[in-house]
N, C-alpha and C. Protein backbone atom coordinates (compact mmCIF):
# COMPACT_ATOMS: atom_id res chain seq x y z
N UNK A 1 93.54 80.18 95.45
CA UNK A 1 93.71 80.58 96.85
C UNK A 1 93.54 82.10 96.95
N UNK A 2 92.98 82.87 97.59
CA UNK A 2 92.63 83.97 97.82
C UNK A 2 93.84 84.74 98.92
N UNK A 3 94.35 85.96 98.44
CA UNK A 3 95.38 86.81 98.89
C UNK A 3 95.12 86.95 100.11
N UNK A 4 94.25 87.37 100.94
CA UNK A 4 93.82 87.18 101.84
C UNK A 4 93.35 85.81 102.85
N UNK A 5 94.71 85.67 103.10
CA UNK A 5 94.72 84.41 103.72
C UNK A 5 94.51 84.83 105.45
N UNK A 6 94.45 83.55 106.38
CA UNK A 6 94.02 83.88 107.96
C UNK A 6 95.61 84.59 108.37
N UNK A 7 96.54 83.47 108.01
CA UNK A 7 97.88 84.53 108.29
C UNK A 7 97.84 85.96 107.28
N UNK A 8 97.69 86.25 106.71
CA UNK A 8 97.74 87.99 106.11
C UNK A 8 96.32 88.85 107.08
N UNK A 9 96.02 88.30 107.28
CA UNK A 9 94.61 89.11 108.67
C UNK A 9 95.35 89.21 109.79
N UNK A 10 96.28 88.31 110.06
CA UNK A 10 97.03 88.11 111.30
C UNK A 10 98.03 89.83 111.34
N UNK A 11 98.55 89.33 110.09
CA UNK A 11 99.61 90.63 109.68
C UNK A 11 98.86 92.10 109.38
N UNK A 12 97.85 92.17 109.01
CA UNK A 12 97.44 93.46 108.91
C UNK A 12 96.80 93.97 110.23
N UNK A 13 96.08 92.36 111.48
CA UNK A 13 95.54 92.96 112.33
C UNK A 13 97.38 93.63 113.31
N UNK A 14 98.72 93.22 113.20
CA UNK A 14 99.89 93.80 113.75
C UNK A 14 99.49 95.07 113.19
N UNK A 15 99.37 95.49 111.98
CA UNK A 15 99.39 96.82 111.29
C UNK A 15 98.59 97.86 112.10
N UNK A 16 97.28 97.29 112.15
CA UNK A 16 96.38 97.88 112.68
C UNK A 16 96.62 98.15 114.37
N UNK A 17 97.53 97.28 115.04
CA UNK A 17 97.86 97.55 116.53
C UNK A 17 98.77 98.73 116.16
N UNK A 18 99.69 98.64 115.57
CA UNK A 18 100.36 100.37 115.54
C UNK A 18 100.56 101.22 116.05
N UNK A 19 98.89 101.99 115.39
CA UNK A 19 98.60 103.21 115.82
C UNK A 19 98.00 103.07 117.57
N UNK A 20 97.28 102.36 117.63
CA UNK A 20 97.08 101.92 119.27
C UNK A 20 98.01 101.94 119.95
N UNK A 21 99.22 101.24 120.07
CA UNK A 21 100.44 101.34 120.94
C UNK A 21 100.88 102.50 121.08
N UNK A 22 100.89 103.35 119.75
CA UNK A 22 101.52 104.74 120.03
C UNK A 22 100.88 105.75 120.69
N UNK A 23 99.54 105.77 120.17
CA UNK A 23 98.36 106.76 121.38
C UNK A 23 98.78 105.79 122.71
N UNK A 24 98.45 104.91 123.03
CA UNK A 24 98.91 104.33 124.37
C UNK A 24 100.16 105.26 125.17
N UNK A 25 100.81 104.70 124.42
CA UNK A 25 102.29 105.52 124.75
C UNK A 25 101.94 107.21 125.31
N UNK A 26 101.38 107.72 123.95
CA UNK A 26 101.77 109.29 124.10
C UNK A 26 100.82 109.37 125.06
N UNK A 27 99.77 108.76 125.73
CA UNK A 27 98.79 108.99 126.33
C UNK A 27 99.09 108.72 128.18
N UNK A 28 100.34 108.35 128.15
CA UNK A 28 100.89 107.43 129.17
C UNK A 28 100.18 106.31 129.87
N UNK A 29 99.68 105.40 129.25
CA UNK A 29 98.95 103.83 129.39
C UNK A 29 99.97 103.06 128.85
N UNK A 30 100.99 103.40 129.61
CA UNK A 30 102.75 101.65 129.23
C UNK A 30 101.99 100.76 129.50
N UNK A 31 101.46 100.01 130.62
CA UNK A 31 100.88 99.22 130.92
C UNK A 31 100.05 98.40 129.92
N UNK A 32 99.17 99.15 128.81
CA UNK A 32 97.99 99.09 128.15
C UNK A 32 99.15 98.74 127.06
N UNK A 33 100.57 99.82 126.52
CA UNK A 33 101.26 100.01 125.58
C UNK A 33 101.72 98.50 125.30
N UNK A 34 102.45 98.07 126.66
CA UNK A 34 103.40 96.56 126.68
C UNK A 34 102.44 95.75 126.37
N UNK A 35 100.63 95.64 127.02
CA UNK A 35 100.29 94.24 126.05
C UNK A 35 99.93 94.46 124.79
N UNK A 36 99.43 95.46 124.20
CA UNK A 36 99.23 95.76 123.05
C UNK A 36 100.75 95.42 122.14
N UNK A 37 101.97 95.92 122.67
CA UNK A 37 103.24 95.93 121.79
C UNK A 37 103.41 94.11 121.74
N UNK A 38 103.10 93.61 123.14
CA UNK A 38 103.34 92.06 123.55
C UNK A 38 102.37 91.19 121.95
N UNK A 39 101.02 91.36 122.03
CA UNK A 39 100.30 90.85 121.11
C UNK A 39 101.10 91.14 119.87
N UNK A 40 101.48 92.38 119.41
CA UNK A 40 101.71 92.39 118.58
C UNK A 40 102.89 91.26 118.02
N UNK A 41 103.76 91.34 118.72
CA UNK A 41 105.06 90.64 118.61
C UNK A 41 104.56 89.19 118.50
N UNK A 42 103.10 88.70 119.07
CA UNK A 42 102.50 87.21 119.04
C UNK A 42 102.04 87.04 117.51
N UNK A 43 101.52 88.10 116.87
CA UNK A 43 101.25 87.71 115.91
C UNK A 43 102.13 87.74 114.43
N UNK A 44 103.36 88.17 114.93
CA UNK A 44 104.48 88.02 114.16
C UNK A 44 104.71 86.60 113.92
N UNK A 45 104.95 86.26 115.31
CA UNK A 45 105.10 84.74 115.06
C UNK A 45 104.22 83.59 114.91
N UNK A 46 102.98 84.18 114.94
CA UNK A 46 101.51 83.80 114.61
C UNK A 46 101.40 83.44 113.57
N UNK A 47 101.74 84.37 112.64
CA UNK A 47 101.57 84.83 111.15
C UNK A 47 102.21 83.94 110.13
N UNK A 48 103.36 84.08 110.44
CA UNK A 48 104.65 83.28 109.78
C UNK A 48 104.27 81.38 110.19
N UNK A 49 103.85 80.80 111.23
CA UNK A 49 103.51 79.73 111.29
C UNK A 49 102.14 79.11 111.03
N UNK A 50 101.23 79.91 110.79
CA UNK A 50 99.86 79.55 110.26
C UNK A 50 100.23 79.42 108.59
N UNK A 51 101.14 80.48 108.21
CA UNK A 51 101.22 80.43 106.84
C UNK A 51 101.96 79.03 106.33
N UNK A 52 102.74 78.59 107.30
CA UNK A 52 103.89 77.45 106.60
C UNK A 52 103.21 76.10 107.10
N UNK A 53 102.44 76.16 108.19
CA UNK A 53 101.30 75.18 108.38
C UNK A 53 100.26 74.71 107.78
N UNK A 54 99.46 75.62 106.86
CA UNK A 54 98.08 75.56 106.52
C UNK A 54 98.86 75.37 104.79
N UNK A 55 99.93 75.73 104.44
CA UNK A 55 100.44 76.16 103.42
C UNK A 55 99.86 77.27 102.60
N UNK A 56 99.52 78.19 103.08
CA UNK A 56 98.91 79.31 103.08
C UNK A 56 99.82 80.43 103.18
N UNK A 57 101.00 80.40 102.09
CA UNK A 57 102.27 81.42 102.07
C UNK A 57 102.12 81.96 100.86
N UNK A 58 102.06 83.46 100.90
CA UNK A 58 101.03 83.87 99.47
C UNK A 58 102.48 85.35 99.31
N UNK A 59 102.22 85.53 98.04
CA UNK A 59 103.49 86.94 97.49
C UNK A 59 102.94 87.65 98.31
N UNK A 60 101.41 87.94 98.64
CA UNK A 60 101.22 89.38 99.85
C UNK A 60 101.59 89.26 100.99
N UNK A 61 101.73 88.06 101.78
CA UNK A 61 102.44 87.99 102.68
C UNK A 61 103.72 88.05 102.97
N UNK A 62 104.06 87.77 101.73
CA UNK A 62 105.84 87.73 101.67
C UNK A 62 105.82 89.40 101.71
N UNK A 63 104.96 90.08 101.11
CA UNK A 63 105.51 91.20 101.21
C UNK A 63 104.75 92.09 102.38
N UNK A 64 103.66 91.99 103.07
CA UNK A 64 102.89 92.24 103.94
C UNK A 64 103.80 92.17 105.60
N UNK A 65 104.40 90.93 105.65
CA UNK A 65 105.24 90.52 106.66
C UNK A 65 106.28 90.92 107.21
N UNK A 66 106.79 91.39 106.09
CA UNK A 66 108.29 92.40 106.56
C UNK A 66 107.67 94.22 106.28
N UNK A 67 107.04 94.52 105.89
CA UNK A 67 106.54 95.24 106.04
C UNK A 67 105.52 96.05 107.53
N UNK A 68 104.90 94.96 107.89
CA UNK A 68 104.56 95.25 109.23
C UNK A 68 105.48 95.04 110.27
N UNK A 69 106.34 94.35 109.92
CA UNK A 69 107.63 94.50 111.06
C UNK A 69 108.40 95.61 111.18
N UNK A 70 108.86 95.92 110.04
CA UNK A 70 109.10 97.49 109.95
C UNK A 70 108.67 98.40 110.77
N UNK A 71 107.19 98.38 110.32
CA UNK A 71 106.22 99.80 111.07
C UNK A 71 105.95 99.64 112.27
N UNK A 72 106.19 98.35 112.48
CA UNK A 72 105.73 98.03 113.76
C UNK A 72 107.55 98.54 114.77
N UNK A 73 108.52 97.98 114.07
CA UNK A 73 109.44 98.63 114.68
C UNK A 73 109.93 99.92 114.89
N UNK A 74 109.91 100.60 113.32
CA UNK A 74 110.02 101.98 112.90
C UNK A 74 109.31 102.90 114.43
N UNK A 75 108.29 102.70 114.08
CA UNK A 75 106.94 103.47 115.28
C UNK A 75 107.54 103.80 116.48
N UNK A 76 107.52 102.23 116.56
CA UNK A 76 107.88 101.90 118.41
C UNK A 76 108.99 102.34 118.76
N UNK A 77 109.92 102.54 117.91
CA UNK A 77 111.48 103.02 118.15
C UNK A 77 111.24 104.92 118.48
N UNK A 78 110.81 105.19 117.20
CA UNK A 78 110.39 106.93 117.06
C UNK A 78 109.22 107.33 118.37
N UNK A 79 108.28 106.93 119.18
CA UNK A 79 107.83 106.91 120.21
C UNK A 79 108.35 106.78 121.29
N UNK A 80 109.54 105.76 121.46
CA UNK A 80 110.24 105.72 122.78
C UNK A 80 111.65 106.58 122.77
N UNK A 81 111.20 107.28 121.54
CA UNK A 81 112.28 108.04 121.46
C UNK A 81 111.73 110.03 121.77
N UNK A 82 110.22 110.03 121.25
CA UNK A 82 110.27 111.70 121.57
C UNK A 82 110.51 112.02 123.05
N UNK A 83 110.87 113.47 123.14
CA UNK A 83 111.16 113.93 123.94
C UNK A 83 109.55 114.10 124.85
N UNK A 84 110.12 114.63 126.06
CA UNK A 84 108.56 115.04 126.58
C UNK A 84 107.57 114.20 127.43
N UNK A 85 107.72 112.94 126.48
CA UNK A 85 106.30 111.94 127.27
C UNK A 85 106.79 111.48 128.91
N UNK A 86 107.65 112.14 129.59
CA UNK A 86 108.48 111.40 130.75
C UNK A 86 108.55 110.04 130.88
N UNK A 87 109.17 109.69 129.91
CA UNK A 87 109.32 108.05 129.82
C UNK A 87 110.74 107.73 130.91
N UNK A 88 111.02 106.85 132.09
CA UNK A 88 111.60 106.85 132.78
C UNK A 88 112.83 106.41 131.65
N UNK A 89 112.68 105.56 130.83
CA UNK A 89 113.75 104.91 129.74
C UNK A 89 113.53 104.92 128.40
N UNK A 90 113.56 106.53 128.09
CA UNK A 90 113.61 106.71 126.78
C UNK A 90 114.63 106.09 125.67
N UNK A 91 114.36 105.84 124.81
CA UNK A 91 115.54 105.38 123.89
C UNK A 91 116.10 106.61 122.95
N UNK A 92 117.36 106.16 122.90
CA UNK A 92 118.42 107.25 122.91
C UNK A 92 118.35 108.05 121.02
N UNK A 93 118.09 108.76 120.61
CA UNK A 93 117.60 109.52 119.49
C UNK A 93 119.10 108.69 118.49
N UNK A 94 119.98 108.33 118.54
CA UNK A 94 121.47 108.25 117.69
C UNK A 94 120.63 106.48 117.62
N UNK A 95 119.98 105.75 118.76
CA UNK A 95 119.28 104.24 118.44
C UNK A 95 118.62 104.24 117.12
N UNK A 96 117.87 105.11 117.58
CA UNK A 96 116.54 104.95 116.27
C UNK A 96 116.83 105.74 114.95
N UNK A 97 117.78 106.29 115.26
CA UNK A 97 118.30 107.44 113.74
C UNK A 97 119.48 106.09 113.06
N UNK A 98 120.13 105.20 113.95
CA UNK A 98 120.85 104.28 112.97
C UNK A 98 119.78 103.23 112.70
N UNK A 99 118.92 102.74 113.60
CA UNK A 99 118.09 101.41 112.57
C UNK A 99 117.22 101.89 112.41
N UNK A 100 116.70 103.40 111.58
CA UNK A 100 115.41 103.60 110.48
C UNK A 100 116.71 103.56 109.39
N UNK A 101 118.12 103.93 109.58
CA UNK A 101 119.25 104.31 108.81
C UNK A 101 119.65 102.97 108.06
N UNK A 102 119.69 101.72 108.83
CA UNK A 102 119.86 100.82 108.55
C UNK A 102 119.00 100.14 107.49
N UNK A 103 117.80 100.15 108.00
CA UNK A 103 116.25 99.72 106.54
C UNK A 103 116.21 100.26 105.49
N UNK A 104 116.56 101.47 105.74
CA UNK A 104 116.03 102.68 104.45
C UNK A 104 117.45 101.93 103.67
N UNK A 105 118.68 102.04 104.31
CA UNK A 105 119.77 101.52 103.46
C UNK A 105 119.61 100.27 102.91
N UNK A 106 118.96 99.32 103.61
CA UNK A 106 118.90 97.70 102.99
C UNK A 106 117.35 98.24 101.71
N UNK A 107 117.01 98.69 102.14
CA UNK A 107 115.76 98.84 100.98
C UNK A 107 116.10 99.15 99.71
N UNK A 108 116.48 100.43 100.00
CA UNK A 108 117.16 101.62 98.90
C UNK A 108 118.86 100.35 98.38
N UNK A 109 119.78 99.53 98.82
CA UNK A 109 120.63 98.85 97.80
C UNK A 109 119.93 97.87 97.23
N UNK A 110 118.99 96.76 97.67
CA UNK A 110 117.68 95.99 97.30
C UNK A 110 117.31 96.73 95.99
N UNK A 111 116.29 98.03 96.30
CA UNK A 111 116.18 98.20 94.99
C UNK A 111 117.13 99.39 93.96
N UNK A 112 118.08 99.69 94.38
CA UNK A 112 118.87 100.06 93.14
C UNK A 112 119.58 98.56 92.66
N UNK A 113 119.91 97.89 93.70
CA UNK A 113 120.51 96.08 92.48
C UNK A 113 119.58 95.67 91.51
N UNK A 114 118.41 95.46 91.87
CA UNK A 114 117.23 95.35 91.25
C UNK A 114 117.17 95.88 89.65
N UNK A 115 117.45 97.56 89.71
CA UNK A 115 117.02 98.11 88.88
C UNK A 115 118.09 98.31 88.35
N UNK A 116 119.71 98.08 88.82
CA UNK A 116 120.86 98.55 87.85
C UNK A 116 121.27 96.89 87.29
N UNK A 117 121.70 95.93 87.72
CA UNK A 117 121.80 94.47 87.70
C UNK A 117 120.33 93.35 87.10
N UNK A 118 119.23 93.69 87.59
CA UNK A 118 118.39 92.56 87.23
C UNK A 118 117.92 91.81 88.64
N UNK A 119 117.09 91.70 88.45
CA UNK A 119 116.06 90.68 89.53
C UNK A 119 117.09 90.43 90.32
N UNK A 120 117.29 90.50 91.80
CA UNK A 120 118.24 89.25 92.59
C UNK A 120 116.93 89.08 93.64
N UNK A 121 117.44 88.19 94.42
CA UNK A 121 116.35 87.90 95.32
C UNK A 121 117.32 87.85 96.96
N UNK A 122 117.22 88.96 97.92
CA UNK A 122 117.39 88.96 99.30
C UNK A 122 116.88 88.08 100.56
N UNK A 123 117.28 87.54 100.21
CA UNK A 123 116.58 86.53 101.86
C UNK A 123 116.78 86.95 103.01
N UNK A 124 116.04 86.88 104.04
CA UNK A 124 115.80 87.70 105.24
C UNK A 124 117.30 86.70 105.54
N UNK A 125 118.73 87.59 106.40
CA UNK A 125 119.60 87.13 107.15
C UNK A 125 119.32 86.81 108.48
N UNK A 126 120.34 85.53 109.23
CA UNK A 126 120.44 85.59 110.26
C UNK A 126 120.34 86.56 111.25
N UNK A 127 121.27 87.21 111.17
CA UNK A 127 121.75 88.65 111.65
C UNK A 127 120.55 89.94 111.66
N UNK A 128 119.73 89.27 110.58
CA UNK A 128 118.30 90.50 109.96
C UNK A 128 117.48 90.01 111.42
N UNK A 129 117.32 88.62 111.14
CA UNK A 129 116.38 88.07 112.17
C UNK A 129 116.89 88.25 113.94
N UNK A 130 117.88 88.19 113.98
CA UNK A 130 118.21 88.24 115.47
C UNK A 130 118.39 90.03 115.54
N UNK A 131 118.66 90.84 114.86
CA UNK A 131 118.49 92.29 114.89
C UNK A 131 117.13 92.39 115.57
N UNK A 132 115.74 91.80 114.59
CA UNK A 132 114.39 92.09 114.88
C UNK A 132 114.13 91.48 116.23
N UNK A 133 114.87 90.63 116.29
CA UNK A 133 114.51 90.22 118.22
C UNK A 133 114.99 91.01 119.01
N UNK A 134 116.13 91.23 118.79
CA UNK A 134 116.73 92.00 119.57
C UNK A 134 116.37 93.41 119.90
N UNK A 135 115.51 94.06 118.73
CA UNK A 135 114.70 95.05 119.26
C UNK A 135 113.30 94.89 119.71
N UNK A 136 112.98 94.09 119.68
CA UNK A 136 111.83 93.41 119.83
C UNK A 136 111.89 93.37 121.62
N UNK A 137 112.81 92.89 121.75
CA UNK A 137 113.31 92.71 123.17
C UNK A 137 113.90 94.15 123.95
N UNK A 138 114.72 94.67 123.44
CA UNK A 138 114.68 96.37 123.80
C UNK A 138 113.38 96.87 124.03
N UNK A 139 112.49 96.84 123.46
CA UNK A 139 111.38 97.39 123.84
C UNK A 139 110.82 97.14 124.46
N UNK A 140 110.49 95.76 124.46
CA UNK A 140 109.53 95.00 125.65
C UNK A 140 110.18 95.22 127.32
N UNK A 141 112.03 95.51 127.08
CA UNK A 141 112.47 95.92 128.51
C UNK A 141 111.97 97.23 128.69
N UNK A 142 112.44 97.63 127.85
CA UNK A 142 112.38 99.40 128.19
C UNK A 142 110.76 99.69 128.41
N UNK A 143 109.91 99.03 127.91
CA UNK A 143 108.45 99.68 128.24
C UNK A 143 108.60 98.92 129.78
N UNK A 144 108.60 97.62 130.17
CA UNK A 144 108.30 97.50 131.78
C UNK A 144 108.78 97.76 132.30
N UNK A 145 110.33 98.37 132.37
CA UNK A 145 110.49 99.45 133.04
C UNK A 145 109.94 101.19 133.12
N UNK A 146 109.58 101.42 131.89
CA UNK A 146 108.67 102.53 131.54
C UNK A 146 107.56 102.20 132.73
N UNK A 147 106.60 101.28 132.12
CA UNK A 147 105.72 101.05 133.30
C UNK A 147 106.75 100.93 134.67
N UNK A 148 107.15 100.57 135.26
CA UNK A 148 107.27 100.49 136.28
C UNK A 148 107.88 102.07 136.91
N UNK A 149 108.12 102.76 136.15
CA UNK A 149 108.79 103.72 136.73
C UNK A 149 110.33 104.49 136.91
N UNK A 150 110.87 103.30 136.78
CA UNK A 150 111.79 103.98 137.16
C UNK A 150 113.26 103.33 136.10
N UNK A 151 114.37 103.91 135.91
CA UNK A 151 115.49 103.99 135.13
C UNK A 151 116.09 102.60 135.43
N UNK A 152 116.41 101.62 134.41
CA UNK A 152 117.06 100.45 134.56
C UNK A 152 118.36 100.18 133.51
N UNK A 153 119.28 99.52 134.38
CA UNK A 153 120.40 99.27 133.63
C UNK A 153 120.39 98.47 132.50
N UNK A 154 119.20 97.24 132.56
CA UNK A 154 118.74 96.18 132.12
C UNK A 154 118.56 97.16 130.59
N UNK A 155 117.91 98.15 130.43
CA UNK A 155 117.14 99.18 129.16
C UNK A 155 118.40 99.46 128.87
N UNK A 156 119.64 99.91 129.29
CA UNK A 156 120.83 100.23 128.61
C UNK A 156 121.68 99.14 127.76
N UNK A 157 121.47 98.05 128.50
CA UNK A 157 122.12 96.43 127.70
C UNK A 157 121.47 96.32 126.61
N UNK A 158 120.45 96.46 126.41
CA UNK A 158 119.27 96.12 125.56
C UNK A 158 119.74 97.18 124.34
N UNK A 159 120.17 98.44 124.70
CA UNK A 159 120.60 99.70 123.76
C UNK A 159 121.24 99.05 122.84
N UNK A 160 122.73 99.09 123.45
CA UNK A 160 123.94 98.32 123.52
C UNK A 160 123.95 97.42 122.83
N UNK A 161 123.28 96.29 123.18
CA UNK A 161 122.93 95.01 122.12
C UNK A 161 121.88 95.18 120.88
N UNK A 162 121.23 96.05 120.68
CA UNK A 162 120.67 96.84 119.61
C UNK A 162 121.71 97.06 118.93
N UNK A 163 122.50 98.26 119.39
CA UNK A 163 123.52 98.92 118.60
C UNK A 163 124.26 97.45 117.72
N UNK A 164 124.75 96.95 118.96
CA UNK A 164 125.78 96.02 117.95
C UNK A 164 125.45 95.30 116.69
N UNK A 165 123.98 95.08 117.50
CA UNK A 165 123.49 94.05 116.45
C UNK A 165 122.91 94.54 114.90
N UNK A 166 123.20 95.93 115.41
CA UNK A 166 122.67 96.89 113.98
C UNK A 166 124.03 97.01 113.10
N UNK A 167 124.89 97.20 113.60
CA UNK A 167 126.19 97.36 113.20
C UNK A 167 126.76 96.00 112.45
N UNK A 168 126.46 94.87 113.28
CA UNK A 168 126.98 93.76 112.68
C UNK A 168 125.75 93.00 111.43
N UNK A 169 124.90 93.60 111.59
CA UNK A 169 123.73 92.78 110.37
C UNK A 169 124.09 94.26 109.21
N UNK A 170 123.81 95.09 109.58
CA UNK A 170 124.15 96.60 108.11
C UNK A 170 125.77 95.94 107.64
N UNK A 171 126.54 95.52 108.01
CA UNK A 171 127.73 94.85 107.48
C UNK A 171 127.19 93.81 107.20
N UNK A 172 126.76 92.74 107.53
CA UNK A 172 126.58 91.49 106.56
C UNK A 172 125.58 91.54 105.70
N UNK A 173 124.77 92.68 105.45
CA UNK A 173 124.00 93.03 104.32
C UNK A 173 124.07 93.44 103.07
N UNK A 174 125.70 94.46 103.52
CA UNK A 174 126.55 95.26 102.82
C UNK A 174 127.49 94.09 101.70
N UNK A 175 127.83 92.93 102.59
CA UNK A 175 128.53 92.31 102.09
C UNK A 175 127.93 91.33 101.23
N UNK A 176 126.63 91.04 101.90
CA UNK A 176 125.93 89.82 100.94
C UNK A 176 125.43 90.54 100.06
N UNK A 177 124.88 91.81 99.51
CA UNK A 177 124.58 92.27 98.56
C UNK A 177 125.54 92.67 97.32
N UNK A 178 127.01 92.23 98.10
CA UNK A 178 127.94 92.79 96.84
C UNK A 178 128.50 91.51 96.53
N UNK A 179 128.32 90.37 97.35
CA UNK A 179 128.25 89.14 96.73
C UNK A 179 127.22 88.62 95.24
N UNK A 180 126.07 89.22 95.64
CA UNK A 180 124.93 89.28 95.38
C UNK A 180 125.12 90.02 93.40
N UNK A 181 125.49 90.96 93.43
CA UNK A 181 126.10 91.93 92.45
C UNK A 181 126.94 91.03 91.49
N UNK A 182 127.58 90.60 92.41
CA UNK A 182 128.81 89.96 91.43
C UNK A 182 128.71 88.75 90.96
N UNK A 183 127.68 88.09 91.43
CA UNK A 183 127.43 86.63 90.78
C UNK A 183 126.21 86.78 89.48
N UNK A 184 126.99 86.25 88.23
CA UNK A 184 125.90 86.61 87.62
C UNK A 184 124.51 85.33 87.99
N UNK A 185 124.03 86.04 86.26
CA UNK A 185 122.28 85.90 87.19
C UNK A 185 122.37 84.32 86.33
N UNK A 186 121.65 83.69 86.54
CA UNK A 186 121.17 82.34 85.97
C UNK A 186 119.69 81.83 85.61
């Protein structure tokens, strides 16, 4: 089977939307930004079901997949966050400084367990997965209101439920990894 499967094209063409959304953005085209950010978010879930369908689930995708979710979030967070672009609903600089804070931390205990303990293996959490919606969904508010203009309360809930949900998955990460530690290996 060749690494390059139709789902890993799927995932690199998210990669490749990226940089597009963000010139969008800095360029002020929200409009252009939200379907470009919208597609992107389609082929997340594009990606992941062509692969478990076709059975076409390959180690580059495993690692390709969370990887473009990342950048794809990382970006979009650090963009709706500079100062300057008069975004009617910027996101708040303390948002995006705790969940790049949050990854870099799940990455960085991932691989020091790795390298002080021995192989363990992390499975994407509940809490991981409803985090990524949940910003997923912050954004998609906050840009149509971006497009639309004007300041919404709706973009502050969305903060809010970010926050928590960052707070409550960096704790059950914290905890399943020291579960994780302590069981030996088999």
């Amino acid at each position: 089977m060749t690494a390059i499967t139709l789902a890993n094209q799927i995932t690199l063409l998210r990669m490749l939307l990226v940089p597009a959304f963000v010139s969008l953005v800095v360029y002020g085209y929200l409009g252009w930004a939200l379907i470009v950010f919208m597609i992107a978010g389609l082929t997340d879930m594009l990606d992941g079901l062509i692969a478990r369908w076709s059975g076409q689930q390959s180690r580059l995708g495993a690692w390709l997949d969370p990887m473009a979710d990342k950048l794809l979030a990382v970006s979009t967070f650090i963009v709706l966050t500079v100062p300057g672009l008069g975004l009617a609903n910027p996101l708040p600089i303390w948002l995006t400084v705790m969940i790049i804070t949050r990854d870099v931390v799940i990455v960085a205990t991932v691989a020091i367990v790795n390298l002080a303990v021995g192989r363990r293996t992390f499975k994407p959490s509940i809490f991981g997965k409803i985090a990524t919606a949940t910003y997923m969904l912050t954004v998609v508010v906050a840009m149509f209101f971006n497009y639309l203009g004007y300041h919404s309360v709706f973009v502050d809930l969305f903060v809010w439920a970010s926050t928590a949900i960052t707070l409550i998955s960096a704790l059950h990460y914290i905890r399943h990894a020291s579960r994780i530690i302590d069981t030996p290996q088999s």
